[in-house]
Protein backbone atom coordinates (compact mmCIF):
# COMPACT_ATOMS: atom_id res chain seq x y z
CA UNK A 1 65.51 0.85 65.26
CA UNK A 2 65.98 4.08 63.48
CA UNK A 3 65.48 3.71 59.55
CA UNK A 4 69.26 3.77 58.62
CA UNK A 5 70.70 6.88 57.30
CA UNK A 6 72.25 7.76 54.02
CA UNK A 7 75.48 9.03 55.29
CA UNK A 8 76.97 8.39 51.87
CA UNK A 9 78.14 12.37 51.46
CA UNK A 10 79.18 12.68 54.71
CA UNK A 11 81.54 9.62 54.40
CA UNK A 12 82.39 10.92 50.90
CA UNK A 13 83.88 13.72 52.96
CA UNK A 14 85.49 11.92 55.64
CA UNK A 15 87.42 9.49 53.54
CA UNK A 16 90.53 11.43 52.62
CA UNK A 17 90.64 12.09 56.16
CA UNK A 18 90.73 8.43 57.23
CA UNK A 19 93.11 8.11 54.10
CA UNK A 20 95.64 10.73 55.25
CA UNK A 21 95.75 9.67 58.87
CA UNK A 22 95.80 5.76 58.18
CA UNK A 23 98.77 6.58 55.86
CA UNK A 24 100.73 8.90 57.56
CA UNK A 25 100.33 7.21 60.75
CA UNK A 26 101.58 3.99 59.63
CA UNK A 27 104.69 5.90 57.76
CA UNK A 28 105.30 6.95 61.62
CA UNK A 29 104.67 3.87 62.99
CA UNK A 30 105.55 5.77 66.34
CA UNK A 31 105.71 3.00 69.57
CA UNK A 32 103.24 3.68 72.88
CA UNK A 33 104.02 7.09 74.73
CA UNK A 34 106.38 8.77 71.95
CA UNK A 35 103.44 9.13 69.55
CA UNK A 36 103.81 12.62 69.30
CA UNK A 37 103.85 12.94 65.58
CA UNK A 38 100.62 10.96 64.86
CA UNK A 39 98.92 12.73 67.57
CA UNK A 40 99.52 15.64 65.56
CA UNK A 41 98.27 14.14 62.44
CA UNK A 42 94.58 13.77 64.39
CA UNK A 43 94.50 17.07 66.25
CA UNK A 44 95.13 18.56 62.77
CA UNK A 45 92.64 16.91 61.05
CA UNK A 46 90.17 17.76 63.86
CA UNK A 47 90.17 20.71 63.77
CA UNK A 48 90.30 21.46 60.24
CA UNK A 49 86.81 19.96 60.58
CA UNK A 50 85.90 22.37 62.95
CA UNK A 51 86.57 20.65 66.41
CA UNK A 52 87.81 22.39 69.40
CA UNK A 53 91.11 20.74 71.05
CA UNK A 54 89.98 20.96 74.86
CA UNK A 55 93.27 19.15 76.15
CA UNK A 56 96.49 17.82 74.68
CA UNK A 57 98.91 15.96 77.10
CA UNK A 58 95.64 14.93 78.83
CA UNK A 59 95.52 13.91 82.18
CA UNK A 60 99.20 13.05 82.41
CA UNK A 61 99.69 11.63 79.09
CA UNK A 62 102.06 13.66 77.03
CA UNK A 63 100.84 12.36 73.75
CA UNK A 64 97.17 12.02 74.90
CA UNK A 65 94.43 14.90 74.00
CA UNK A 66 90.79 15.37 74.00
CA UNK A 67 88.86 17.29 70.91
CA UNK A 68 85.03 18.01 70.95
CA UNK A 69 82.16 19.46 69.09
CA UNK A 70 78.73 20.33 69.93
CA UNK A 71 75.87 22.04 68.98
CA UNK A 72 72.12 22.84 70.77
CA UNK A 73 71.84 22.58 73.88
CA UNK A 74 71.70 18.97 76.73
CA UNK A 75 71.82 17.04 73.40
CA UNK A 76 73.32 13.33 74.27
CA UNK A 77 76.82 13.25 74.35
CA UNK A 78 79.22 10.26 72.47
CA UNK A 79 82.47 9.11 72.81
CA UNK A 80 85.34 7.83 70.16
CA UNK A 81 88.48 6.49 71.15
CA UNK A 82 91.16 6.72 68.54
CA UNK A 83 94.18 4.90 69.00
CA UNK A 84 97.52 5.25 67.18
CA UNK A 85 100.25 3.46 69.00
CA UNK A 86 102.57 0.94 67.19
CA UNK A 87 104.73 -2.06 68.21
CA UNK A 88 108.43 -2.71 68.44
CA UNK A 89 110.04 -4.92 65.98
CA UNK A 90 106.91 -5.28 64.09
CA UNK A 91 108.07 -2.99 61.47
CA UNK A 92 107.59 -4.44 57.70
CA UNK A 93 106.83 -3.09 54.30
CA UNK A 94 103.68 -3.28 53.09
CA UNK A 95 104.32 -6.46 50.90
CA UNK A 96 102.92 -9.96 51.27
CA UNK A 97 106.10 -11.04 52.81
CA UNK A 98 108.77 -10.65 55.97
CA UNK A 99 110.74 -7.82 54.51
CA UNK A 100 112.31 -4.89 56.33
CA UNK A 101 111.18 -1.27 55.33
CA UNK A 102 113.03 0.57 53.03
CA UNK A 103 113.47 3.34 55.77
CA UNK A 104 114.94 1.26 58.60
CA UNK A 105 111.82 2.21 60.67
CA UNK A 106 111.90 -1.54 63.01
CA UNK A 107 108.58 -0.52 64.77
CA UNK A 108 105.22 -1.10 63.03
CA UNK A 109 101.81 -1.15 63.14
CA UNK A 110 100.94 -5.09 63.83
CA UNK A 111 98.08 -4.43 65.46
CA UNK A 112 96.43 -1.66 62.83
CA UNK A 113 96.30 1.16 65.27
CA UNK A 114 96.86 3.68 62.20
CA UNK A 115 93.33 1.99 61.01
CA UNK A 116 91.99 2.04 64.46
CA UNK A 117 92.84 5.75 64.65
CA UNK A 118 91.94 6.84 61.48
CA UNK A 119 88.62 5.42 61.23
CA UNK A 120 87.19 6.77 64.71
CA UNK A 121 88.25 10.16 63.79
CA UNK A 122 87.03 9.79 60.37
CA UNK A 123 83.71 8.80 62.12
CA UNK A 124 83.07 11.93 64.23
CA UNK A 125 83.93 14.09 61.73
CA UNK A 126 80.93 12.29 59.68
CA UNK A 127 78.91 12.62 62.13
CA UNK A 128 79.60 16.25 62.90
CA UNK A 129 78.73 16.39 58.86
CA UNK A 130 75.10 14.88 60.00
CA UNK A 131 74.71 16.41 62.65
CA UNK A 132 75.35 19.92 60.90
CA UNK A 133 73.17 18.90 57.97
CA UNK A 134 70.07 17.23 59.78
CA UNK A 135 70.20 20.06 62.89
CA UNK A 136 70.48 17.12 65.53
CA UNK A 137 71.78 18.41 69.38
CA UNK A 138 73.85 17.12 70.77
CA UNK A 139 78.13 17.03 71.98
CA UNK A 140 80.70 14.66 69.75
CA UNK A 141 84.05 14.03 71.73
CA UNK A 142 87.44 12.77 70.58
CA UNK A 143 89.48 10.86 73.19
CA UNK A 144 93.29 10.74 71.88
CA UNK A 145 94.07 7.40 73.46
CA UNK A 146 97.69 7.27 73.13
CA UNK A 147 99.28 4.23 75.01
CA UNK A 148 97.32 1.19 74.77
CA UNK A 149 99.70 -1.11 74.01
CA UNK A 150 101.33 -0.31 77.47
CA UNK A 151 100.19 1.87 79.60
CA UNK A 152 96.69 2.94 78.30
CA UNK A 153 95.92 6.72 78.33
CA UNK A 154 92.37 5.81 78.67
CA UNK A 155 92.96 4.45 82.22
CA UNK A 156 94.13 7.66 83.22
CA UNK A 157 91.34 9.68 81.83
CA UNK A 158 88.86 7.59 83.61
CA UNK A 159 90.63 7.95 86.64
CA UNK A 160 89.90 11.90 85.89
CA UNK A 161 86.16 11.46 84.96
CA UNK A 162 86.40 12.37 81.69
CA UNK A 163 84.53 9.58 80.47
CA UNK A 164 81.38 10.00 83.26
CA UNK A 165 79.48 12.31 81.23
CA UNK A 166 79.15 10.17 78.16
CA UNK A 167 75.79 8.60 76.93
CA UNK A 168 77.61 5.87 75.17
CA UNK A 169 80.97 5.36 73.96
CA UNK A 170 82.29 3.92 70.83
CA UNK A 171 85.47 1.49 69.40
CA UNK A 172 87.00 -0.81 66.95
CA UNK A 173 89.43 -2.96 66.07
CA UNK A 174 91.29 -3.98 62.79
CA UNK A 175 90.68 -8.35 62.97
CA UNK A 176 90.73 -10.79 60.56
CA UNK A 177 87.19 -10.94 60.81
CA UNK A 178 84.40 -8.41 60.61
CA UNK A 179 81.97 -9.11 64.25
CA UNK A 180 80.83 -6.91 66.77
CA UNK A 181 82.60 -7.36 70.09
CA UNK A 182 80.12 -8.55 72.28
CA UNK A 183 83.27 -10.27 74.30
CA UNK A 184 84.18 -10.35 78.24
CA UNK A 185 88.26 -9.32 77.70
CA UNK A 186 90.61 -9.48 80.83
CA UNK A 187 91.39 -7.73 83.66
CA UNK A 188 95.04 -7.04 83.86
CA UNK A 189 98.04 -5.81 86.15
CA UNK A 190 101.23 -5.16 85.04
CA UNK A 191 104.31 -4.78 87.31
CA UNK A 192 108.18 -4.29 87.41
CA UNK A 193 110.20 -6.27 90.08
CA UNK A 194 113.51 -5.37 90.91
CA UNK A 195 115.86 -7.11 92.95
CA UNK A 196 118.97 -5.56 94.71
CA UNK A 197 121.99 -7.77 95.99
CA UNK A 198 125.48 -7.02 96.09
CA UNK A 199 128.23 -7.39 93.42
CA UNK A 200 131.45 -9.72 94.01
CA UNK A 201 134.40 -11.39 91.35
CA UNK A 202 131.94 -14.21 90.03
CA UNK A 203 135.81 -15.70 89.87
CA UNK A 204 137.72 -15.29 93.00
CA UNK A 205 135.30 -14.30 95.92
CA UNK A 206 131.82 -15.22 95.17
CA UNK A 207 130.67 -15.84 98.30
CA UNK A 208 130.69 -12.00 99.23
CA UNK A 209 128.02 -11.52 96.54
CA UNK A 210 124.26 -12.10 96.68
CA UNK A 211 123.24 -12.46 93.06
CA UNK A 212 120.05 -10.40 92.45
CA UNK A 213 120.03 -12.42 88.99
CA UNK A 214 119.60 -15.90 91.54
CA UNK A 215 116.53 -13.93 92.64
CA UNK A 216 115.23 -13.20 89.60
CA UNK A 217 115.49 -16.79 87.94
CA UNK A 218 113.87 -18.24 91.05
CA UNK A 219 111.22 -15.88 91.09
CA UNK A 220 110.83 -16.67 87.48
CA UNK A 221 110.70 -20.28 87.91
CA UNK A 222 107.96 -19.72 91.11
CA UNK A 223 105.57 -18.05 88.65
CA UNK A 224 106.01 -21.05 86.13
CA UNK A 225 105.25 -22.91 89.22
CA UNK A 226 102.02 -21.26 89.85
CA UNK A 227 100.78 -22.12 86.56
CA UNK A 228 99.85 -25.68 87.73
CA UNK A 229 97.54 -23.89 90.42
CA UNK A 230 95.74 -21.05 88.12
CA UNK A 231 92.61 -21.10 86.65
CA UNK A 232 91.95 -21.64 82.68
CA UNK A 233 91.10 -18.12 82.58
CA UNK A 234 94.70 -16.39 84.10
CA UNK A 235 96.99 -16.09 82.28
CA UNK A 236 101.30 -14.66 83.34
CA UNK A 237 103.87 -13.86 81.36
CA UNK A 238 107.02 -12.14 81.65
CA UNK A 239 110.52 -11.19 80.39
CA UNK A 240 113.84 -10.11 81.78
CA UNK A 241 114.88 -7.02 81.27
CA UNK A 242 118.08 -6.64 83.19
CA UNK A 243 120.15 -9.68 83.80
CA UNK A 244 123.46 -8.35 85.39
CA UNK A 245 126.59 -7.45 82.47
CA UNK A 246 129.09 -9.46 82.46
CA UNK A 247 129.38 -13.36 83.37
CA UNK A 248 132.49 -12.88 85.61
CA UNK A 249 130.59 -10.03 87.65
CA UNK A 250 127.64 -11.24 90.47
CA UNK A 251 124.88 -8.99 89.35
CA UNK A 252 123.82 -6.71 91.85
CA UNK A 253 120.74 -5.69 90.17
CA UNK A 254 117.90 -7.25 87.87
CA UNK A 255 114.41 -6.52 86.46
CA UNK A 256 111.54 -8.48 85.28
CA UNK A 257 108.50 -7.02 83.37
CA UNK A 258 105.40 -9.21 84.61
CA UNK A 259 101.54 -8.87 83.68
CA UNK A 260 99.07 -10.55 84.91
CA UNK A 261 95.54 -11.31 82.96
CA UNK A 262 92.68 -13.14 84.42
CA UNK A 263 88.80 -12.87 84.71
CA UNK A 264 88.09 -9.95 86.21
CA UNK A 265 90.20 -7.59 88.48
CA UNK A 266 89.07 -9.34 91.84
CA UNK A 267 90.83 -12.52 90.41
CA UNK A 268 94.08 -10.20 89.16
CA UNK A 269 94.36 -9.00 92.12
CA UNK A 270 94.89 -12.36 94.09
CA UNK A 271 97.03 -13.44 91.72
CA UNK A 272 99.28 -10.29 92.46
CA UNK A 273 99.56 -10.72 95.29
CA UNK A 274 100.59 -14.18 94.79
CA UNK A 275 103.34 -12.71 92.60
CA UNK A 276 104.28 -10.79 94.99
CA UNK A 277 104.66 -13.03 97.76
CA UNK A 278 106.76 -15.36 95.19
CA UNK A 279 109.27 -12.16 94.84
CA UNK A 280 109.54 -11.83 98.39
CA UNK A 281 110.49 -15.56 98.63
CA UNK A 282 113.03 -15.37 96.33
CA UNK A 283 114.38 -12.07 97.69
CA UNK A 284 114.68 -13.98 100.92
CA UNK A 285 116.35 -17.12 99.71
CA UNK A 286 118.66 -15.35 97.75
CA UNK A 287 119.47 -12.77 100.56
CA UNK A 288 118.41 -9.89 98.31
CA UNK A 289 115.56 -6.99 98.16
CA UNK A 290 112.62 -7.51 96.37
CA UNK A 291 110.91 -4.08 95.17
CA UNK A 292 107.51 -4.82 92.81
CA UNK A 293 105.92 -2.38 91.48
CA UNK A 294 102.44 -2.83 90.08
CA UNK A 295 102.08 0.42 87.46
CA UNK A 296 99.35 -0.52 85.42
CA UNK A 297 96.17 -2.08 86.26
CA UNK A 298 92.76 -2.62 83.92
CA UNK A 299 89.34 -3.80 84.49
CA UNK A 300 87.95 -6.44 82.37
CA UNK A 301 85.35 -5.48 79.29
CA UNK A 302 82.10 -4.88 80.28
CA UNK A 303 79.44 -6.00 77.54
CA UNK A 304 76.36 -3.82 76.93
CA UNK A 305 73.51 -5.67 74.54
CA UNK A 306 71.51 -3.24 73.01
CA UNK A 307 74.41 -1.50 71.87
CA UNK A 308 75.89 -4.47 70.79
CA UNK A 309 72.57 -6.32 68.85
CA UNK A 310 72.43 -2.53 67.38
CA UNK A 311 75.99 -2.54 66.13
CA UNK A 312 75.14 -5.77 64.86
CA UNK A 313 72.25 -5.10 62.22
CA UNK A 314 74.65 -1.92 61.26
CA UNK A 315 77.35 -4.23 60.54
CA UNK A 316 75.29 -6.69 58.66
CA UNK A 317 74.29 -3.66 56.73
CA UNK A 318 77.24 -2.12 55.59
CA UNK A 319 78.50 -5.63 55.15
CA UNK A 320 82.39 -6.23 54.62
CA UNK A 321 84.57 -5.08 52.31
CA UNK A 322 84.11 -6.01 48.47
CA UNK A 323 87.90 -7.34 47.92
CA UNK A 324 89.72 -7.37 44.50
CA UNK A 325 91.00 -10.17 43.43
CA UNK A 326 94.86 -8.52 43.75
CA UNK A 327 93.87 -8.38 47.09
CA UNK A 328 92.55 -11.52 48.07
CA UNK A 329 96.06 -12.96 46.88
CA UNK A 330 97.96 -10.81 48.64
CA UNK A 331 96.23 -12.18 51.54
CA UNK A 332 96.82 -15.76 50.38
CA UNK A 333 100.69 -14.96 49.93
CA UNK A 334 100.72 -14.11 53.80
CA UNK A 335 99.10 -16.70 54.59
CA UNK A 336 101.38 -19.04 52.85
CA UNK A 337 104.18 -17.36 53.98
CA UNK A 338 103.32 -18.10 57.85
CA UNK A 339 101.91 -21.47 57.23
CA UNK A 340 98.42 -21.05 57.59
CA UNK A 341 95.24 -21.92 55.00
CA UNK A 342 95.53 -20.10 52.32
CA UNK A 343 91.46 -18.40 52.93
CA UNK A 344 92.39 -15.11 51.70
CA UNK A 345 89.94 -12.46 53.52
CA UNK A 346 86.73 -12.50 55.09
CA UNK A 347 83.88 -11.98 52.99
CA UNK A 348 80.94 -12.66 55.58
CA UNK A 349 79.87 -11.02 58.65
CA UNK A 350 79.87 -13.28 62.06
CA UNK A 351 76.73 -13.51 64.10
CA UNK A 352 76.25 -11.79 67.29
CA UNK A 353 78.41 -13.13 69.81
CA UNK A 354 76.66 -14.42 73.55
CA UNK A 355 79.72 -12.69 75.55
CA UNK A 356 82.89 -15.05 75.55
CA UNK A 357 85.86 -14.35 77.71
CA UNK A 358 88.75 -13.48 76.00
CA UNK A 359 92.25 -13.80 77.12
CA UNK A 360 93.43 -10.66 75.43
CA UNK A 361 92.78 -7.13 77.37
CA UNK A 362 92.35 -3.35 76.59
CA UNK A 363 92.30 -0.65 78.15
CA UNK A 364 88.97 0.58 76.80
CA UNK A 365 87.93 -2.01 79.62
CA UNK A 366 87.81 0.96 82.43
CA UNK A 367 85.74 3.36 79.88
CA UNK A 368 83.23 0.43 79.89
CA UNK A 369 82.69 0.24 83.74
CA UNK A 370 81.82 4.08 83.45
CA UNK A 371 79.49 4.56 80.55
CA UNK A 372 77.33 2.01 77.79
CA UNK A 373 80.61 0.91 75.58
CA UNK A 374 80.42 -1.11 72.28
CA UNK A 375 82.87 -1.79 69.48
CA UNK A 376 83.63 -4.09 66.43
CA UNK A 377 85.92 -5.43 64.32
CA UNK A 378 86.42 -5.05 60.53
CA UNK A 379 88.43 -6.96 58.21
CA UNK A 380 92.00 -5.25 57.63
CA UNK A 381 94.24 -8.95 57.54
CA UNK A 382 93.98 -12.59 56.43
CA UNK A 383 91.95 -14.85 58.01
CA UNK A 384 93.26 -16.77 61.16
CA UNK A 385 96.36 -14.50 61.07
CA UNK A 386 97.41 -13.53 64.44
CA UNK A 387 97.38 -9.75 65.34
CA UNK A 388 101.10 -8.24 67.11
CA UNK A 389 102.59 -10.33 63.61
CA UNK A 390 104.06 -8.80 60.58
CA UNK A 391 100.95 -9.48 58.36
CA UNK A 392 99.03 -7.38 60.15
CA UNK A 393 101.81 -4.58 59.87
CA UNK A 394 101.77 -5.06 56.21
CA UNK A 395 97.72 -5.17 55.26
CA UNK A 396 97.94 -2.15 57.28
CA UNK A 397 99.83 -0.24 54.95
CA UNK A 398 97.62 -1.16 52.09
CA UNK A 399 94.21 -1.46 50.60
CA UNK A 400 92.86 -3.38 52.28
CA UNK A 401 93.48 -2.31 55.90
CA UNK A 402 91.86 1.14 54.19
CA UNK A 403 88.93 -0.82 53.02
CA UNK A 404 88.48 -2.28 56.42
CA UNK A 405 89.03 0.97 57.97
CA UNK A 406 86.10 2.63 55.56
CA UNK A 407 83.75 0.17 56.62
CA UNK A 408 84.35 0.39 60.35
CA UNK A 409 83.59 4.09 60.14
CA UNK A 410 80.80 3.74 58.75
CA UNK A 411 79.19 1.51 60.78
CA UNK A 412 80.47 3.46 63.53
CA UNK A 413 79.29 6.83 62.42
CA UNK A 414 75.69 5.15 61.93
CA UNK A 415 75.99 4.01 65.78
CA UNK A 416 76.73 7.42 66.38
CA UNK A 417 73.61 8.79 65.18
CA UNK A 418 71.61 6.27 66.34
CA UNK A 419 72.74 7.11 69.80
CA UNK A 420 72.45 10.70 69.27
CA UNK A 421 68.80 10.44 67.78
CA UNK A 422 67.41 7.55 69.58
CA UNK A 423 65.75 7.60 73.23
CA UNK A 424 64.82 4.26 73.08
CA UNK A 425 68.12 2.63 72.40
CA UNK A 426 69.80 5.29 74.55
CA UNK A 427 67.53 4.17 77.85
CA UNK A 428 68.04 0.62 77.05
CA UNK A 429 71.69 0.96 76.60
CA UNK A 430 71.73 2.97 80.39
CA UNK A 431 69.33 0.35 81.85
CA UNK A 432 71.67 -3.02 81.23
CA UNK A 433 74.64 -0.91 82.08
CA UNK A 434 73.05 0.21 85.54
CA UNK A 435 71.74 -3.56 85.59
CA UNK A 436 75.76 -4.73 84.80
CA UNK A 437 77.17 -2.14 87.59
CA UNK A 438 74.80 -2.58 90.55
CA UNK A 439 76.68 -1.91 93.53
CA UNK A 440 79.93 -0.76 91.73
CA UNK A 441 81.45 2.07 92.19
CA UNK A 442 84.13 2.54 89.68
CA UNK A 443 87.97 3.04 91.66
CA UNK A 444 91.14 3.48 88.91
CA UNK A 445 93.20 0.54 89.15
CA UNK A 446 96.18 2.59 88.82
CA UNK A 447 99.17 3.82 92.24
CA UNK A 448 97.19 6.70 93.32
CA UNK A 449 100.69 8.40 93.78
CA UNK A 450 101.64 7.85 90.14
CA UNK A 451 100.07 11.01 88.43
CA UNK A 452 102.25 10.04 84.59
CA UNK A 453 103.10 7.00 83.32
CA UNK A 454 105.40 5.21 84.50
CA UNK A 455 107.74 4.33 81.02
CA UNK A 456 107.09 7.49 79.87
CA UNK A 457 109.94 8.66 78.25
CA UNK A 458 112.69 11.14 79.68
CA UNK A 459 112.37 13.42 76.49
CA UNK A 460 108.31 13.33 77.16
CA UNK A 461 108.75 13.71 80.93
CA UNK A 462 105.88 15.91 82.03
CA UNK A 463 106.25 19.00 83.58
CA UNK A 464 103.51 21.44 82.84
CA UNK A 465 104.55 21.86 79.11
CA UNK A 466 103.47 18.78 77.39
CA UNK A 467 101.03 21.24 75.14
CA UNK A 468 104.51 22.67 73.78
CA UNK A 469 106.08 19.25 73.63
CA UNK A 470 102.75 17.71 71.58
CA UNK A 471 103.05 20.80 69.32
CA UNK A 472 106.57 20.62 67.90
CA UNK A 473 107.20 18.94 64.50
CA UNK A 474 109.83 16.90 65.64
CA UNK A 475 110.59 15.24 69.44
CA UNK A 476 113.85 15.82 70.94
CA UNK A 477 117.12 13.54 70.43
């Protein structure tokens, strides 16, 4: 391993720029493909530190872009992949408590994206300080992964190439705990079925409807069927999102939003197309039209060790966050206020994980099956709190999702460097990818036909001026 660096000036520098963007971000708290204010916030700070903005609305993603910086010439060439996405109905103030924000702003950042975000574009731009300093070739690029909570704006770039290039690429993600994540996550679908059947008075002629909502429930309740028959590792869930408008009517039309999560995307597929058969069967006992459409589609997360046992003697020596006592109770508070031990923060780091499966899924999953990927997680909530909850939303807005943040990009800026300066690690890292992929050739998951995504919003509908759209202040009402 490469002695480790003193980066201390560089992420000096860097940390009002993780600072601004963790704050303003969060203040935003902008939900999956309308994030066109906090993509702002990153392209601005990017290239105030000097980086170029090669794409914005990337690859069909209104609220996507791509920044880079490079000097000397075939130097290697790493990734970062900043998210900034937040979550509906998560939105809280940053107190140790369920309270609504002063602002009325409902959405919030219960998963720490505005950390996430802040800290891998805090990172390059340390890097780029290093790089400057030390003369070291080689090409830094920004992916602006707008999306992931949805639709993923990184499955759409890799369906592009824009990842193939890449020596190595690098992520986080805010946790309770600080470990690097040297995990298997899930492959994942997700779909929309509709059914169509034919209105009627619920009252005085029912019989010349065909209730699409009939349809729907029994499709519903053949999925909760199928859960008998899965294995441990799937996992489907769902919710309705159109159930017909008034009781006396026979709805003619309903919608359910289904994903599907299992092992890896050989196993998601069956299961699809189990789904699918189950909406048929309802469509036909019900005497109504089924119409599924799967939109979104992941691989699973593909492991790569040396990156990973790297990453972990980084980790282990920037260690976690030194906590104030003020902060450590504001933890506890949370953590009495949901009913859980009252551990306050973590103070240790975990040891190198042997590749567990994971129900949970990302799509930084496809960017693994194309180049060496590797990521951690840094302490920005209370132990054993669950992420997509309000005490995430609320540590993010504070000190100590900024002190998890800090140390994140600095362990992440050291992995940088590493991969930038060292052959070794950089053939290893190649050699148990190639090992991983033998006889896989990468093929997006996603409708070939579907060029945007599909919930992209009407406002954000793209149509060859998504640059002018990402540029203005403030989106359309």
């Amino acid at each position: 391993m490469n002695t480790i660096r003193d980066i201390s000036e560089a992420m000096t520098i860097s940390r009002p720029v993780i600072e601004r963007i963790s704050d303003e971000v969060w203040q935003l708290a902008e939900v999956s493909l309308e994030e066109v204010q906090s993509a702002a916030v990153h392209i601005r700070e990017l290239e105030a530190a000097g980086f170029t903005i090669v794409s914005q609305g990337t690859a069909g993603v209104p609220t996507a872009f791509v920044a880079e910086w490079g000097q000397g010439d075939n130097g290697p060439k790493v990734g970062f992949l900043p998210e900034y996405d937040a979550l509906p109905g998560l939105g809280n103030a940053a107190v140790p408590r369920l309270e609504p924000r002063a602002d009325g702003k409902t959405s919030g950042h219960g998963c720490g994206h505005n950390l996430l975000g802040a800290a891998l574009s805090g990172a390059a731009i340390a890097v780029k300080r290093v790089m400057e300093t030390e003369a070291i070739a080689g090409t830094l690029r920004v992916y602006g992964s707008a999306a992931e909570e949805t639709e993923g704006a990184k499955l759409y770039m890799a369906r592009e190439g824009l990842f193939d290039d890449l020596d190595a690429c690098l992520h986080w993600h805010p946790a309770p705990i600080a470990a690097v994540i040297n995990v298997r996550m899930a492959a994942t679908d997700a779909m929309k079925i509709e059914f169509f059947g034919r209105t009627a008075h619920a009252g005085l002629e029912p019989w010349k409807g065909r209730s699409a909502l009939d349809a729907l429930e029994l499709a519903a309740h053949g999925i909760n069927l199928m859960r008998e028959h899965v294995e441990p590792t799937a996992r489907l869930h769902y919710i309705y999102e159109s159930a017909g408008q008034a009781p006396n009517v026979v709805p003619d039309y309903a919608r359910m939003w289904v994903m599907v999560r299992h092992i890896d995307r050989q196993h998601v597929v069956a299961t699809t197309e189990w789904v699918k058969q189950i909406a048929d069967g309802a469509a036909l006992a019900t005497q109504t039209t089924a119409k599924v459409n799967v939109y979104v589609g992941k691989h699973d997360l593909l492991p790569n060790r040396p990156l990973a046992e790297r990453m972990q003697a980084l980790l282990e020596h920037v260690g976690a966050p030194d906590w104030s006592e003020e902060e450590q109770a504001f933890a506890r508070e949370c953590q009495a206020q949901v009913g859980l031990p009252e551990r306050g923060l973590a103070t240790t780091i975990i040891p190198l994980m042997n590749e567990p499966s994971l129900g949970g899924s990302s799509d930084v999953s496809d960017v693994s099956w194309i180049t060496p990927t590797m990521g951690i997680t840094a302490p920005t909530a209370p132990l054993d709190v669950a992420l997509h909850t309000w005490p995430v939303t609320a540590c993010a807005g504070t000190s100590i999702g900024l002190k998890g943040a800090l140390a994140a990009a600095h362990v992440l800026a050291l992995t940088a460097l590493d991969v930038l300066t060292d052959a070794g690690l950089r053939d290893a890292a190649r050699a148990d990818f190639a090992q991983r992929t033998a006889g896989f050739t990468y093929v997006s998951p996603l409708p070939p036909e579907q060029k945007h995504p599909f919930g992209l919003p009407e406002w954000l509908n793209s149509d060859g001026s998504t640059e002018a759209v990402l540029a203005m202040e403030h989106p359309p009402r």
